[in-house]
PDB file of N, CA and C in Angstrom:
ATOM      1  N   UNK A   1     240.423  12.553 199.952  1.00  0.00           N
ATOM      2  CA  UNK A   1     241.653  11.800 200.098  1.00  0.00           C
ATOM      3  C   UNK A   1     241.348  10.333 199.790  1.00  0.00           C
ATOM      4  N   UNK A   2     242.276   9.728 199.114  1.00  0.00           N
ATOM      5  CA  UNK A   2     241.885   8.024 198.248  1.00  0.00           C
ATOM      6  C   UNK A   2     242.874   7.497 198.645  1.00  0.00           C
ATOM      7  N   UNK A   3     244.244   7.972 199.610  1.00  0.00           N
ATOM      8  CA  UNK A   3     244.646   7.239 199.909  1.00  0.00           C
ATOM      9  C   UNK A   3     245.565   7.734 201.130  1.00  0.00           C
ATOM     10  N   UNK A   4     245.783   7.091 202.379  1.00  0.00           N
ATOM     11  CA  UNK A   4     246.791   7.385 203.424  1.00  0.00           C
ATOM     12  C   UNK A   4     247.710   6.271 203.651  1.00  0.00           C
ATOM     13  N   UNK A   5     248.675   7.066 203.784  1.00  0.00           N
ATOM     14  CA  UNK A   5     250.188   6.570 204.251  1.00  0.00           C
ATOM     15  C   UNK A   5     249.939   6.308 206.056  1.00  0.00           C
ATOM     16  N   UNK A   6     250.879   4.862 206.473  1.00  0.00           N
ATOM     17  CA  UNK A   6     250.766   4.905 207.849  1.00  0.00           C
ATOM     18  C   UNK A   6     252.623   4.377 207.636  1.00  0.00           C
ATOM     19  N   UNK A   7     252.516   4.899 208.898  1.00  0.00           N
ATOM     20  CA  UNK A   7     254.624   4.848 209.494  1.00  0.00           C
ATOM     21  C   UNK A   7     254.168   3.118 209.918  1.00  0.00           C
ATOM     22  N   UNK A   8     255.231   2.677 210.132  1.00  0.00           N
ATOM     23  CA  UNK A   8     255.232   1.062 210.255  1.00  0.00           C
ATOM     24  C   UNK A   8     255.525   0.774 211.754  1.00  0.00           C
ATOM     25  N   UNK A   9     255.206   1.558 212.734  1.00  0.00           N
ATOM     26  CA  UNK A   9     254.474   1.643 214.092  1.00  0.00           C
ATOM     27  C   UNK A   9     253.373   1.652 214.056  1.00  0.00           C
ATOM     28  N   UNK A  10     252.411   2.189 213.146  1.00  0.00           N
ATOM     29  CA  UNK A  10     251.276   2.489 212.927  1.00  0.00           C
ATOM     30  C   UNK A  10     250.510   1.056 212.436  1.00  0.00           C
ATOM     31  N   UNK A  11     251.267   0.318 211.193  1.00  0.00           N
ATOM     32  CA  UNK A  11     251.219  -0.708 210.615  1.00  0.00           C
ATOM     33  C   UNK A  11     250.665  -1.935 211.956  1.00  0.00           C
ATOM     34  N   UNK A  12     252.011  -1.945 212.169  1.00  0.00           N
ATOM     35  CA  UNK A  12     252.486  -3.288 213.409  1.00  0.00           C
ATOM     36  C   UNK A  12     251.115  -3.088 214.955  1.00  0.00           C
ATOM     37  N   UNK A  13     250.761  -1.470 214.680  1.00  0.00           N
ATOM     38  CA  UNK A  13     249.888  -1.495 216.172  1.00  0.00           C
ATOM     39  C   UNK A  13     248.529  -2.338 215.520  1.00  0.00           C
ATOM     40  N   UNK A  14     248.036  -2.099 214.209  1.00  0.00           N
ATOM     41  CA  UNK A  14     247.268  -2.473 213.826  1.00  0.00           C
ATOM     42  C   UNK A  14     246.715  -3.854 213.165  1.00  0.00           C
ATOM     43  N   UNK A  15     248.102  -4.896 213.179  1.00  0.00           N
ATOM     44  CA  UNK A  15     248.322  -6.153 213.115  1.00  0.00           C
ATOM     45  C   UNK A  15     247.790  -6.412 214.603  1.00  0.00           C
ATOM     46  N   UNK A  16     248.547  -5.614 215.169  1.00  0.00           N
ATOM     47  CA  UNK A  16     248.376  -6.237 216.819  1.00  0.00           C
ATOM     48  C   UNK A  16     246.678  -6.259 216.982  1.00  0.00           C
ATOM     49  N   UNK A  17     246.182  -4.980 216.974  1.00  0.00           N
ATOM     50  CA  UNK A  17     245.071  -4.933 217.594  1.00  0.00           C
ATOM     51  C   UNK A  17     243.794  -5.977 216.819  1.00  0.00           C
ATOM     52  N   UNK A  18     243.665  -5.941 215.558  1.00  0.00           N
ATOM     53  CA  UNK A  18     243.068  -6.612 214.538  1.00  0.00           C
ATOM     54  C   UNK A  18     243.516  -8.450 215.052  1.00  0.00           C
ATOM     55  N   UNK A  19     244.694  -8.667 215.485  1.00  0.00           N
ATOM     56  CA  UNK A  19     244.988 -10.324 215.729  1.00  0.00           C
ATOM     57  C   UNK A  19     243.983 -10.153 217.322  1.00  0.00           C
ATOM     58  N   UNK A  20     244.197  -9.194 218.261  1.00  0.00           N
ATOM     59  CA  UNK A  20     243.054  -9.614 219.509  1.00  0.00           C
ATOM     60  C   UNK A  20     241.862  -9.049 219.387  1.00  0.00           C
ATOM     61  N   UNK A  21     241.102  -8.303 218.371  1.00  0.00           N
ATOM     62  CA  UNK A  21     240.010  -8.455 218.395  1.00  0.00           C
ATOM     63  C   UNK A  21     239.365  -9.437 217.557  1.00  0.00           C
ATOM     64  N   UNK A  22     240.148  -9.895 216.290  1.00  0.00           N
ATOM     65  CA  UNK A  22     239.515 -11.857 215.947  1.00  0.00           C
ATOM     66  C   UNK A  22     240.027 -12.703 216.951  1.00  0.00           C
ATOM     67  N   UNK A  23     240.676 -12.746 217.863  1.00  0.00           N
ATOM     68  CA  UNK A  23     241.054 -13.645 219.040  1.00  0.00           C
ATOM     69  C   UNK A  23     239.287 -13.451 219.763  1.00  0.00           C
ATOM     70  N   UNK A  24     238.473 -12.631 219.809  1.00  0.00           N
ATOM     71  CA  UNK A  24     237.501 -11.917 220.784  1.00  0.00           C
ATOM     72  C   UNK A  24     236.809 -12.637 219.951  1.00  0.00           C
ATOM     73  N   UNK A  25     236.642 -12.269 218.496  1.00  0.00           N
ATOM     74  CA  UNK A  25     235.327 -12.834 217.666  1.00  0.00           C
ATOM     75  C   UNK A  25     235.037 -13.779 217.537  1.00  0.00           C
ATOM     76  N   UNK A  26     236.705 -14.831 217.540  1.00  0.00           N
ATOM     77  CA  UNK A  26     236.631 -16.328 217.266  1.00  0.00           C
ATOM     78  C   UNK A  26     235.562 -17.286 218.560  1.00  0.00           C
ATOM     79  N   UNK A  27     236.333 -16.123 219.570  1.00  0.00           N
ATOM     80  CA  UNK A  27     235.399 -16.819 220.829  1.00  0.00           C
ATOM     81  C   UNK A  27     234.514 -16.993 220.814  1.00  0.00           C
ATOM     82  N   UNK A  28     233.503 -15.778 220.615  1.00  0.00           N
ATOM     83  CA  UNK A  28     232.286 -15.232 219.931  1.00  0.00           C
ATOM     84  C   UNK A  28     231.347 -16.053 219.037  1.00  0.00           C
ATOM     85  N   UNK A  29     232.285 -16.857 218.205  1.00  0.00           N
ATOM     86  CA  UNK A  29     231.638 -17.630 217.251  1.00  0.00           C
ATOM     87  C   UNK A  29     231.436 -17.050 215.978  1.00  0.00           C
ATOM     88  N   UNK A  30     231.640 -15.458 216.105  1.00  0.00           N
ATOM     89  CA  UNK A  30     231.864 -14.463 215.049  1.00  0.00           C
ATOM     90  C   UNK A  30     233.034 -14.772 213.792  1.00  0.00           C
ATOM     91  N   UNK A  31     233.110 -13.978 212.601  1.00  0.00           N
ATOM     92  CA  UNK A  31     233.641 -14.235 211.733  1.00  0.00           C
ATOM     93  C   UNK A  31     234.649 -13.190 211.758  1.00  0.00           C
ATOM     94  N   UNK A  32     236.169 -13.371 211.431  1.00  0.00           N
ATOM     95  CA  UNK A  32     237.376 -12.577 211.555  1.00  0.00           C
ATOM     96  C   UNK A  32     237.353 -11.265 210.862  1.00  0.00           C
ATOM     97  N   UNK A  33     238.018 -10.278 211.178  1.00  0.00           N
ATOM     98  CA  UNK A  33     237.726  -8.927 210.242  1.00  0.00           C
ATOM     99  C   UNK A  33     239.098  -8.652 209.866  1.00  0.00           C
ATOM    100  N   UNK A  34     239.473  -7.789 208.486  1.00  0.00           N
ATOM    101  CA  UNK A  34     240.551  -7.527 208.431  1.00  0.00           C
ATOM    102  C   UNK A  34     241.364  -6.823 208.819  1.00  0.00           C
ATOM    103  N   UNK A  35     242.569  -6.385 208.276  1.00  0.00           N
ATOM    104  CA  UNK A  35     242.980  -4.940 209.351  1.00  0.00           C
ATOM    105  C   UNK A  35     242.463  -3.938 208.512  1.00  0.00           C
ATOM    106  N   UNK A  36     242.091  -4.054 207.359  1.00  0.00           N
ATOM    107  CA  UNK A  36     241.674  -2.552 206.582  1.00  0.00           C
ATOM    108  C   UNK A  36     240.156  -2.563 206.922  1.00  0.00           C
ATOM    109  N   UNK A  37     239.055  -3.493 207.219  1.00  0.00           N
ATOM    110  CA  UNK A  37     238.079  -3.105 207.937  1.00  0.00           C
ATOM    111  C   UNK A  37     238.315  -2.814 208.931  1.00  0.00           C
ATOM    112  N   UNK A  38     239.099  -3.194 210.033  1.00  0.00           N
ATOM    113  CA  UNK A  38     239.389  -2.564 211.322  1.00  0.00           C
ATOM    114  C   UNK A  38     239.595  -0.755 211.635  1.00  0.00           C
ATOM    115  N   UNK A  39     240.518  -0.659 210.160  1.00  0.00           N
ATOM    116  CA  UNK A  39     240.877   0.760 210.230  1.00  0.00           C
ATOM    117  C   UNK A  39     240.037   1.567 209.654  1.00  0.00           C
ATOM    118  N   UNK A  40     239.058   1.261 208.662  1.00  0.00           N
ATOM    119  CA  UNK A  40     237.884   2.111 208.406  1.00  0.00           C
ATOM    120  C   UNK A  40     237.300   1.984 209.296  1.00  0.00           C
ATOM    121  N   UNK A  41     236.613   1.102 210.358  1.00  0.00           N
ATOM    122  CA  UNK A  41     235.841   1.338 211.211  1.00  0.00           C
ATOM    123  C   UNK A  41     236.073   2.422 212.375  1.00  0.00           C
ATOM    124  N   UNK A  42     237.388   2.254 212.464  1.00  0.00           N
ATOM    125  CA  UNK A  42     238.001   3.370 213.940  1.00  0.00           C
ATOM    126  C   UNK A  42     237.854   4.434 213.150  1.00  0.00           C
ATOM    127  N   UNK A  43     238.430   4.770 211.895  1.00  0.00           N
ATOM    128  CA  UNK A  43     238.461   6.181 211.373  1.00  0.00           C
ATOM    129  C   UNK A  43     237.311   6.407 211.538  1.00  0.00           C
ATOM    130  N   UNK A  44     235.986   5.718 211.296  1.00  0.00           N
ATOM    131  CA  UNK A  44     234.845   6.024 210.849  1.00  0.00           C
ATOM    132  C   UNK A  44     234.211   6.501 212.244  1.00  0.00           C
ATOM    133  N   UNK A  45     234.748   5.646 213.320  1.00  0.00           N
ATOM    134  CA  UNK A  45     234.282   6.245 214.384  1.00  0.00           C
ATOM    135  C   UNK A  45     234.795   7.632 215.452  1.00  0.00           C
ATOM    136  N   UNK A  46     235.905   7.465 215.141  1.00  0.00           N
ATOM    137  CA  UNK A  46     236.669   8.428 215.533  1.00  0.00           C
ATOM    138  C   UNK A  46     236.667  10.003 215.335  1.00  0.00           C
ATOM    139  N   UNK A  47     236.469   9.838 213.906  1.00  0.00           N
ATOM    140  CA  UNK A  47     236.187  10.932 212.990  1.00  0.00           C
ATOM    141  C   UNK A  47     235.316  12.325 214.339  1.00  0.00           C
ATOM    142  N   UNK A  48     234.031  11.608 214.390  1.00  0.00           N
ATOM    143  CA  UNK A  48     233.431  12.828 214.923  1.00  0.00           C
ATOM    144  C   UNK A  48     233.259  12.812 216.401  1.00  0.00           C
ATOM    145  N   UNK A  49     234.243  12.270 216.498  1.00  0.00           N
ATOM    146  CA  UNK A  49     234.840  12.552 218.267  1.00  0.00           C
ATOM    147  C   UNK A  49     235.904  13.521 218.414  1.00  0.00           C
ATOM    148  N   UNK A  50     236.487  13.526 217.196  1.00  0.00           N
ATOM    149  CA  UNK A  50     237.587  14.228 217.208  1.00  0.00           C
ATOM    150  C   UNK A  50     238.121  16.015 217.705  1.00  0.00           C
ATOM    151  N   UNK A  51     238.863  16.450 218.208  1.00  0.00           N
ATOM    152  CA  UNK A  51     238.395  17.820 218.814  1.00  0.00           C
ATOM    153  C   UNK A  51     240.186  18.117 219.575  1.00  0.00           C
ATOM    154  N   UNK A  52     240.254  19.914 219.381  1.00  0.00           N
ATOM    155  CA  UNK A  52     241.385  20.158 219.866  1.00  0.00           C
ATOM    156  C   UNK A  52     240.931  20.642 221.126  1.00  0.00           C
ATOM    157  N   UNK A  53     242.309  20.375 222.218  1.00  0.00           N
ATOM    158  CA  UNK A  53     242.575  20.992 223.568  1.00  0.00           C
ATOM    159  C   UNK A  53     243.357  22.300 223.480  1.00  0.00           C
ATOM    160  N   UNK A  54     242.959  23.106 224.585  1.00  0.00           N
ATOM    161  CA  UNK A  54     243.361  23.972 224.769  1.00  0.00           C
ATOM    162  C   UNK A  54     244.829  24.259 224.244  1.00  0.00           C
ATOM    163  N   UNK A  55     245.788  23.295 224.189  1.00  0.00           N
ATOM    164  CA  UNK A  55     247.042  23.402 223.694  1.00  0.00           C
ATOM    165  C   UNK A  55     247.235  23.095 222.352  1.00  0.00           C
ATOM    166  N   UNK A  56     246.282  22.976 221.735  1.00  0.00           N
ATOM    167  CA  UNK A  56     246.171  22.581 219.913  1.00  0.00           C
ATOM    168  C   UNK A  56     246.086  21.049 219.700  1.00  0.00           C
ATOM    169  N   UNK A  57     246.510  20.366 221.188  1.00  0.00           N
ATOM    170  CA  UNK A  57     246.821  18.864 220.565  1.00  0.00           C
ATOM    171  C   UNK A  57     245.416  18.228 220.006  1.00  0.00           C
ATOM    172  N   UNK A  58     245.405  17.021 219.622  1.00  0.00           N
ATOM    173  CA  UNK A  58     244.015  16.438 219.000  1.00  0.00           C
ATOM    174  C   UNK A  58     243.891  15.113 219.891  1.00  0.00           C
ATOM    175  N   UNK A  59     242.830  15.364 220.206  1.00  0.00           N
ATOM    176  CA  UNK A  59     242.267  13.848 221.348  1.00  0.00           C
ATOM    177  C   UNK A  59     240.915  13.487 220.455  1.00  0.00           C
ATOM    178  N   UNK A  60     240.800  12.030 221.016  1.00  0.00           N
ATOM    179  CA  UNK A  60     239.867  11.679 221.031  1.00  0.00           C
ATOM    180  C   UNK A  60     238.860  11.922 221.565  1.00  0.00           C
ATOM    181  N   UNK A  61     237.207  12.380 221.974  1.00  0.00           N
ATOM    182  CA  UNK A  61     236.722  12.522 223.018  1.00  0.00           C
ATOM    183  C   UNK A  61     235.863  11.270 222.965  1.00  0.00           C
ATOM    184  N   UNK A  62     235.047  11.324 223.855  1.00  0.00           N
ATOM    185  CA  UNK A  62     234.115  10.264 223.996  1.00  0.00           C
ATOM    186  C   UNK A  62     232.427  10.955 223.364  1.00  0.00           C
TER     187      UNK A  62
END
């Protein structure tokens, strides 16, 4: 897959979260990240956490 579609809830959560974690970095002294590094990184981490419950839904695990 080369490319995914996100709904514009999806969009806006990810403005959000990407503006307070460079709010975190700036503190930091760290350098700002974008939202499309932000979102490869979660996919990237997420990925093999990933796992169904007993009811089919999909969680995250730890």
């Amino acid at each position: 897959m080369k490319t995914l579609r996100l709904k514009v809830h999806e969009v806006d959560a990810a403005k959000i979260k990407t503006f307070e974690i460079n709010k975190v970095r700036e503190e930091k002294g760290l350098t700002s990240i974008t939202e499309s590094a932000l979102m490869h990184e979660m996919i990237r981490q997420a990925i093999p956490k990933a796992q169904i419950d007993d009811y089919g839904n999909i969680i995250i695990g730890s």
